[in-house]
Protein backbone atom coordinates (compact mmCIF):
# COMPACT_ATOMS: atom_id res chain seq x y z
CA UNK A 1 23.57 34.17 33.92
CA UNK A 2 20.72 34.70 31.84
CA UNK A 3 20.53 35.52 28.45
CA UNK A 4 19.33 38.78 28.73
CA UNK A 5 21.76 39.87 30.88
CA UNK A 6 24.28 38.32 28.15
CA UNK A 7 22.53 40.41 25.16
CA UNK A 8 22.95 43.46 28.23
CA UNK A 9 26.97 42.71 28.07
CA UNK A 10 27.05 44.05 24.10
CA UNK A 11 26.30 47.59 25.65
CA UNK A 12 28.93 47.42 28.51
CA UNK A 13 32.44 47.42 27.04
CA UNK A 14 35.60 47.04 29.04
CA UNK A 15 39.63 48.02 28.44
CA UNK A 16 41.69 45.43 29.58
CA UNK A 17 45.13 46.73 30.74
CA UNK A 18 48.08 44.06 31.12
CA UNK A 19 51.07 46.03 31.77
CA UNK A 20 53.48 42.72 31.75
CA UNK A 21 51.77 40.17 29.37
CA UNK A 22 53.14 36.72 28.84
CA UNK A 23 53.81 33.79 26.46
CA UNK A 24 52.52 30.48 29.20
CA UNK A 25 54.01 27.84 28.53
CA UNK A 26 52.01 25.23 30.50
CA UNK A 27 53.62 22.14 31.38
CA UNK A 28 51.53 19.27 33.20
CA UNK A 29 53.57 16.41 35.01
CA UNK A 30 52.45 13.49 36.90
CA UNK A 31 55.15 14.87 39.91
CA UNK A 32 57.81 17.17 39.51
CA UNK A 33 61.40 15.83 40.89
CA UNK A 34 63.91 18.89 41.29
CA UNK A 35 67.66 18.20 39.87
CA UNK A 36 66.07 14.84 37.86
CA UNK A 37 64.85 14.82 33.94
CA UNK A 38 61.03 15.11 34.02
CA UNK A 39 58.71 13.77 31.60
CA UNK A 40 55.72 15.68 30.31
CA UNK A 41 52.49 14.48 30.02
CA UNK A 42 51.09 17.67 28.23
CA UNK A 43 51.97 21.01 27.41
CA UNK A 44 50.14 24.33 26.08
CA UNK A 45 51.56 27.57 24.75
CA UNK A 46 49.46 30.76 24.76
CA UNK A 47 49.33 34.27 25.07
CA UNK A 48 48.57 35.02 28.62
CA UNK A 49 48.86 37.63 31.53
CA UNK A 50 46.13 38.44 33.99
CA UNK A 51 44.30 41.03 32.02
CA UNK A 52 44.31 38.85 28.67
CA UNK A 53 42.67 35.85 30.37
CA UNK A 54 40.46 38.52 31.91
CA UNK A 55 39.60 39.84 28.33
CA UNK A 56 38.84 36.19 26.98
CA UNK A 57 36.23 35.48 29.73
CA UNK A 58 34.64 39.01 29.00
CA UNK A 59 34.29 38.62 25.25
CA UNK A 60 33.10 34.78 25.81
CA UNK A 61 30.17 36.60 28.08
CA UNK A 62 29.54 39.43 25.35
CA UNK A 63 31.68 42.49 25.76
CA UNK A 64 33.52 44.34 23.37
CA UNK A 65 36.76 43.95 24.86
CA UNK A 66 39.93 46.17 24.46
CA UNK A 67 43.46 45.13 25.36
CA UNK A 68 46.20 47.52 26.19
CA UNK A 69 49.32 47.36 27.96
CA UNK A 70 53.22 46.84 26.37
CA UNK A 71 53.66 44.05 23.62
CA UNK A 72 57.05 43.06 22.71
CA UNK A 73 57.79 43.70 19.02
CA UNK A 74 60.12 40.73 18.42
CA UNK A 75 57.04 37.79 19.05
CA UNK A 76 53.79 39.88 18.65
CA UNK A 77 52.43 37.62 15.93
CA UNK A 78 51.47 34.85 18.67
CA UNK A 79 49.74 37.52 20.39
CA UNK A 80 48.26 39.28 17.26
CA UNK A 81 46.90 35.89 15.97
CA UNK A 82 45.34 34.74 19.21
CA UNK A 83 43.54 38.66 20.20
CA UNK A 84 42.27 38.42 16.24
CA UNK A 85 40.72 34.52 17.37
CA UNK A 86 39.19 35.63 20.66
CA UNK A 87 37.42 38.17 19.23
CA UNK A 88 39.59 41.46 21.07
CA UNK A 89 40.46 44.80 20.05
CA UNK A 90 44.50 45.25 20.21
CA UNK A 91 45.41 48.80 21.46
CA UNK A 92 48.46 47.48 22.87
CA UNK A 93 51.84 49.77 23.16
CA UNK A 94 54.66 48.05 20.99
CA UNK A 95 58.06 47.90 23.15
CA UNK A 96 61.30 46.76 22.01
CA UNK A 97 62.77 43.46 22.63
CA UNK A 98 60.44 40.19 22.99
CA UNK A 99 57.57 39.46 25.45
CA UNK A 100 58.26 36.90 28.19
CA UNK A 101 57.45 33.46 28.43
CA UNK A 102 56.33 31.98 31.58
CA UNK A 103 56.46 28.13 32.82
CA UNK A 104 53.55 26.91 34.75
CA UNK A 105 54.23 23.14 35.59
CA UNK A 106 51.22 21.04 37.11
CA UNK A 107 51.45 18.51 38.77
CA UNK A 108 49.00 15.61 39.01
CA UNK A 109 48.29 16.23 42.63
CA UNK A 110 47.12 20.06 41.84
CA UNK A 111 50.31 21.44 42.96
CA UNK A 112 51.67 24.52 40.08
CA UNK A 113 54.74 25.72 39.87
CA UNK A 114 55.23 28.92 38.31
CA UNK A 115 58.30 30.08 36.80
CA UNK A 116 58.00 33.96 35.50
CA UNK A 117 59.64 36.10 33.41
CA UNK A 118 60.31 39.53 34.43
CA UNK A 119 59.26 41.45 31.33
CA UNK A 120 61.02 44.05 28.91
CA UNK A 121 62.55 47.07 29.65
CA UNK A 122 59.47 50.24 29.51
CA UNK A 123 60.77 53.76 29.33
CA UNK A 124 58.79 56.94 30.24
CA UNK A 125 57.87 57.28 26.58
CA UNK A 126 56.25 54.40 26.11
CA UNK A 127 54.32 54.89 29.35
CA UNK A 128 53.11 57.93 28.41
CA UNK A 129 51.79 56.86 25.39
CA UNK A 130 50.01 54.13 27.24
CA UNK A 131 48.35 56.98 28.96
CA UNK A 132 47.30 58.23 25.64
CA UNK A 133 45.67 55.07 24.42
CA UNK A 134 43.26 54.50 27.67
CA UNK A 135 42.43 58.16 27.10
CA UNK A 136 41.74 57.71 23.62
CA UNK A 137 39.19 54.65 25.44
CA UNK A 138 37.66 56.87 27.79
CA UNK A 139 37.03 59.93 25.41
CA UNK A 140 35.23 57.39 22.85
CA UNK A 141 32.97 55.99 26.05
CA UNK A 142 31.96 59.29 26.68
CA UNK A 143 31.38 60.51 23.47
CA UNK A 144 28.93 57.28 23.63
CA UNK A 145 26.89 58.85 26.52
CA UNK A 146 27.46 55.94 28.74
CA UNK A 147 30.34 55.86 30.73
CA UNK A 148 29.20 54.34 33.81
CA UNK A 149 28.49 50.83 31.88
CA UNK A 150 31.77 50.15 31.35
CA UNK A 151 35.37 49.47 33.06
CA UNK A 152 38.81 49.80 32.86
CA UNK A 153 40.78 46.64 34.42
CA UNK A 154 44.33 46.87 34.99
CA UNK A 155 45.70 43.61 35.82
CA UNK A 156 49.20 41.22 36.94
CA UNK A 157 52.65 42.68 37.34
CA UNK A 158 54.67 45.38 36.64
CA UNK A 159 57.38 45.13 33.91
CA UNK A 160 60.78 46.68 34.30
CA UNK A 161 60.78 50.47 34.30
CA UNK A 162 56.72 50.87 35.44
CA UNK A 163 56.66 51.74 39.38
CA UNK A 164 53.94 50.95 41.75
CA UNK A 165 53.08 54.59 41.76
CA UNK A 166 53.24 54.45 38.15
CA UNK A 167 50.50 52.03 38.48
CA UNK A 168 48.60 54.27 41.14
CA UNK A 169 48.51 56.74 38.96
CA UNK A 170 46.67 54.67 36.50
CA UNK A 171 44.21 53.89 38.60
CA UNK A 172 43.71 57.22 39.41
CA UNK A 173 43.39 58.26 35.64
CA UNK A 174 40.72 56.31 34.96
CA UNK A 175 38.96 56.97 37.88
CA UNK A 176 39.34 61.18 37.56
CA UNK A 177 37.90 60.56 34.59
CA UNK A 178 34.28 58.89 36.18
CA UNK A 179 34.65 55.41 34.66
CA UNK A 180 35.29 51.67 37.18
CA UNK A 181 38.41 50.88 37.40
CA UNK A 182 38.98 47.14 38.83
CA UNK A 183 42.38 45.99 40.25
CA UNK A 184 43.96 42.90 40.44
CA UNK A 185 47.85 42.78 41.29
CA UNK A 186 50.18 42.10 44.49
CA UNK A 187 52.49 43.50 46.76
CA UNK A 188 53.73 47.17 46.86
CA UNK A 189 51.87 47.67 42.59
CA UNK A 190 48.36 46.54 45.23
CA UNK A 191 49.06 48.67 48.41
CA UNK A 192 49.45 51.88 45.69
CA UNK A 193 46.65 50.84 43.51
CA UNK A 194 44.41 50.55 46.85
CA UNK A 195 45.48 53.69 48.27
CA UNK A 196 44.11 55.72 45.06
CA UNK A 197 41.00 53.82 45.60
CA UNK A 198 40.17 51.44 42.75
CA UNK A 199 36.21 50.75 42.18
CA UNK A 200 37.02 46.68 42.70
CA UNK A 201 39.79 44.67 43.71
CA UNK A 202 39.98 41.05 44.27
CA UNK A 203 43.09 39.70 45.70
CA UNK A 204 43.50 36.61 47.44
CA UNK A 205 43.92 36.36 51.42
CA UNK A 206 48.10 36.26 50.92
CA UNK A 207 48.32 39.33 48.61
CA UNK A 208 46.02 41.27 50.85
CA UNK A 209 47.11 39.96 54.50
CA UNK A 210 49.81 42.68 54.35
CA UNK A 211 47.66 45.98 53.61
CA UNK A 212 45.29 44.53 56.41
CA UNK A 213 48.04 44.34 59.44
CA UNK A 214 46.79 40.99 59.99
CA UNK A 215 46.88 37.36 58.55
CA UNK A 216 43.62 36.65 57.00
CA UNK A 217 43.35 33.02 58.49
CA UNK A 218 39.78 33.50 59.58
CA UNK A 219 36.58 34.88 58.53
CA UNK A 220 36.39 37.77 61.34
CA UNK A 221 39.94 38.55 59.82
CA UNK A 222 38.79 38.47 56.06
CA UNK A 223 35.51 40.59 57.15
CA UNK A 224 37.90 43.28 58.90
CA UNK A 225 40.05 43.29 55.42
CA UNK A 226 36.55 43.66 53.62
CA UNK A 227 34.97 46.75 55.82
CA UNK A 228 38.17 48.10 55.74
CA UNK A 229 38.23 48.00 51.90
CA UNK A 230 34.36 49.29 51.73
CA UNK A 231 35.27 52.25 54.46
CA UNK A 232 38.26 53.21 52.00
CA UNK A 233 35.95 54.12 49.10
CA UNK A 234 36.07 50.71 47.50
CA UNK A 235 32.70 50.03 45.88
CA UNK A 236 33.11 45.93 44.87
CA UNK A 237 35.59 43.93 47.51
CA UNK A 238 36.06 40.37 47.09
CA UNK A 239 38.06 38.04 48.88
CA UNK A 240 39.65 34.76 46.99
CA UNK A 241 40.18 32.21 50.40
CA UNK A 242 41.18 28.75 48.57
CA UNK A 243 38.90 26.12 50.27
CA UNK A 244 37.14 28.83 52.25
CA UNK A 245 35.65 30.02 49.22
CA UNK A 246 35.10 33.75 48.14
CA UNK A 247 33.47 36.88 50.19
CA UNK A 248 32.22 39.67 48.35
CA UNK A 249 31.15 42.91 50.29
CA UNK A 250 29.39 46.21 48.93
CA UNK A 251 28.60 49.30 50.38
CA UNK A 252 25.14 49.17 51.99
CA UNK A 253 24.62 45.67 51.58
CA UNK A 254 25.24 42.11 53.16
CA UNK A 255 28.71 40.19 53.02
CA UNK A 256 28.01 37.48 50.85
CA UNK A 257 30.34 34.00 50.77
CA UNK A 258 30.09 31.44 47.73
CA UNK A 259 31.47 27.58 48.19
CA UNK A 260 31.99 25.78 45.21
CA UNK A 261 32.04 22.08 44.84
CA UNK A 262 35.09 19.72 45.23
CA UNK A 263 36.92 19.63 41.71
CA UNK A 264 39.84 17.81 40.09
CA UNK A 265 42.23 20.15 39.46
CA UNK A 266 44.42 20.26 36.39
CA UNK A 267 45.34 24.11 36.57
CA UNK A 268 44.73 26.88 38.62
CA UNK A 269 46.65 29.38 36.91
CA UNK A 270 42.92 31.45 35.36
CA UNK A 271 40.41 30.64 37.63
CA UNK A 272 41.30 34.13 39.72
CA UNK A 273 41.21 36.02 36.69
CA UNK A 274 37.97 33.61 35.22
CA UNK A 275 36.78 35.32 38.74
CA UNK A 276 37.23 38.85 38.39
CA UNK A 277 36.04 38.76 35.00
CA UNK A 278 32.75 37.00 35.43
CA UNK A 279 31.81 39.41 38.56
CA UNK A 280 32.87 42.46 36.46
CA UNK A 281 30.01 40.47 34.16
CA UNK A 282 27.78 40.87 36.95
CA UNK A 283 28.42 44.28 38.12
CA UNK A 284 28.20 45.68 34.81
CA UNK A 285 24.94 44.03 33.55
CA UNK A 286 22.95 44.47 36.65
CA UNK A 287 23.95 47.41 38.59
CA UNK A 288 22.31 48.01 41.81
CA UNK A 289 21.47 44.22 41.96
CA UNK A 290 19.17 43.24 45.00
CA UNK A 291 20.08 40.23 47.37
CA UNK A 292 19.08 37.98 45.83
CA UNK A 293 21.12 39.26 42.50
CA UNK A 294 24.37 39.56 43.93
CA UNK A 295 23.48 35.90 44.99
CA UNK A 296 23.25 35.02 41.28
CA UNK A 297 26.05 36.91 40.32
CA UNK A 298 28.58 35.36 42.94
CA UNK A 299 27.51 31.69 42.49
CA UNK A 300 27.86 32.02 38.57
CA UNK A 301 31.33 33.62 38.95
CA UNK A 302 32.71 31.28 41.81
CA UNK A 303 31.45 28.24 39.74
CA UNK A 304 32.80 29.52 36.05
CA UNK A 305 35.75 30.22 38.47
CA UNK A 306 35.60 26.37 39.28
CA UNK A 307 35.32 25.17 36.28
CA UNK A 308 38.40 27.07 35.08
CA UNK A 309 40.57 24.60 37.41
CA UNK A 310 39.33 21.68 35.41
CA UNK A 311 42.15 22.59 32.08
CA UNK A 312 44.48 24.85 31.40
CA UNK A 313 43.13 28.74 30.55
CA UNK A 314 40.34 30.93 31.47
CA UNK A 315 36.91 29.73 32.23
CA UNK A 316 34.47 28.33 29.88
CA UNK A 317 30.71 29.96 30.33
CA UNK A 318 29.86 27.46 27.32
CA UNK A 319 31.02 24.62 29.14
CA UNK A 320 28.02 21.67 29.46
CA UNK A 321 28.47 21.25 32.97
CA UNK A 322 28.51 24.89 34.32
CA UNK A 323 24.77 24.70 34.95
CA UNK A 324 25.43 21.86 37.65
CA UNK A 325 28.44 23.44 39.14
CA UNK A 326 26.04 26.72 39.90
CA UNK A 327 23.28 24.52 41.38
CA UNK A 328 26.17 22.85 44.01
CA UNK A 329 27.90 26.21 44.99
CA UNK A 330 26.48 27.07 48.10
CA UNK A 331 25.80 30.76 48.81
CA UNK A 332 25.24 32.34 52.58
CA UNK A 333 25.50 35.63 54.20
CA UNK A 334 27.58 36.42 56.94
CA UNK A 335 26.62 38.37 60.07
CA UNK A 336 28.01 41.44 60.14
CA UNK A 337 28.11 40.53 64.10
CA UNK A 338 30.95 38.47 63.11
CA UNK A 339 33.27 41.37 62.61
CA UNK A 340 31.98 43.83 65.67
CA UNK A 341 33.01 41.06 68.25
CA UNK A 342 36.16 40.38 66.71
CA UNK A 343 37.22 43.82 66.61
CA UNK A 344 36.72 46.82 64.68
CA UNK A 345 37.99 46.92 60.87
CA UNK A 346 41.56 48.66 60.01
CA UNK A 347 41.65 52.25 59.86
């Protein structure tokens, strides 16, 4: 991206909500043998959870980031010390009891195995003082004057005691109250979320094959998924496809698909939420982009996205090579033909 539109990012801040944050405890391997002893080769601890690595990306690119969500009193310093490092605002909800740690183990080959905790306990109290805090964030953004350059994202899980209507009813919240509110979760929290609508979602083919009715094992089927999203009020709908790269479809304008370039892989735990974030970057900084924008938005967010897989954590939009990795992501345009002789979209 360019540098103005990184000096543009100072003006467009963003709450990050992470409702079930995490301690990641990331473990690499050269192969992982179930029921033997396996040796490490590396490991990293760090605070984590979608919307965190979501936050990190954002403040990297230039945006006053605020976290909220439900912090564990019992090991909040790890947390408290890393926010303070990245540069982010903590307006998290303190919860009793200790936040979880997950295992990610990687194997040589590319291959993660994820081992998650399920989170502490969250009553109705707490939750409703949640509510209060990303009030207290809108109120402020409007008392600024300019609401519609900034988001709310709520991001990952759901701990104990939050329901997927819970959830919903976040999403709705935010949006009542005239600010973007992006999505990224799975399963019944992501059929609730969508039904509200959310401004942008980004789930991968798997997490949305089930709203769709349909595996999404082709690119008529991810098209459907994506009109369908567009016709339900969604204003940014992207599609994560592994090796098939990413679509990304808008109201009045041309389904777009990026391709990065072959990488090793050491991790792939971030690079969705290196994703979101850097085409929440996009969004924000240049709305109403043309073409040929939304071009340059996608193929800088699919190839921070690929640089993410390179090490463990978010994306790096300093990194030395992320110039290169732009100029070999391909970009193209689908026909919307594609999708009218392969059926109409979901209703």
């Amino acid at each position: 991206m360019s540098d103005n539109t990184t000096r543009q990012a100072a003006d467009c801040p963003v709450l990050c909500v992470t409702l079930n944050p995490a301690l990641d405890m990331t473990i690499g391997l050269d192969s992982l043998v179930p029921g033997k002893v396996n040796r490490a080769r590396s490991h990293h601890l760090e605070a984590a959870g979608k919307g965190i690595n979501v936050a990190r990306v954002l403040a990297t690119l230039g945006h006053p980031v605020t976290l909220s969500g439900f912090l564990g009193a019992d090991n909040q310093a790890d947390f408290e010390a890393a926010f303070s490092e990245w540069g982010l605002h903590d307006a998290f909800e303190r919860v009793a009891g200790a936040t979880r740690i997950n295992v990610k183990l990687g194997e040589a080959s590319g291959r993660v195995t994820d081992i998650n905790g399920a989170g502490m306990q969250v009553d109705e109290a707490a939750f409703t003082r949640l509510e209060a805090r990303i009030d207290d964030w809108i109120d402020h953004q409007h008392a600024e004057g300019s609401p519609e350059r900034c988001a709310v994202v709520i991001a990952g899980s759901l701990p104990p005691g939050v329901s997927s209507e819970q959830l919903a009813s976040l999403v709705q919240r935010v949006r009542t109250r005239r600010i973007a509110c992006w999505l990224d979760t799975s399963g019944t929290a992501l059929e609730a979320g969508l039904a509200v609508p959310p401004s942008g979602v980004k789930p991968n083919e798997q997490e949305l094959a089930l709203w769709a009715g349909e595996p999404l094992e082709t690119d008529a089927a991810r098209q459907r998924a994506l009109a369908s999203l567009v016709a339900h009020g969604i204003e940014q709908a992207l599609i994560s496809a592994g090796p098939e790269g990413v679509l990304w479809a808008s109201p009045g304008a041309e389904t777009l698909r990026a391709r990065p370039p072959r990488m090793r892989v050491v991790s792939t735990v971030c690079a969705g939420d290196t994703l979101l974030a850097a085409m929440l970057h996009g969004v924000l900084c240049q709305p109403g982009a043309s073409h040929a924008a939304r071009q340059t938005i996608l193929r800088f967010a699919t190839a921070l996205s690929a640089e993410a897989v390179t090490h463990p954590g978010p994306g790096n939009p300093a990194a030395p090579e992320l110039e290169t990795l732009q100029q070999h992501t391909s970009i193209e345009t689908l026909a919307s033909a594609e999708v009218a002789t392969a059926g109409e979209p979901r209703p």
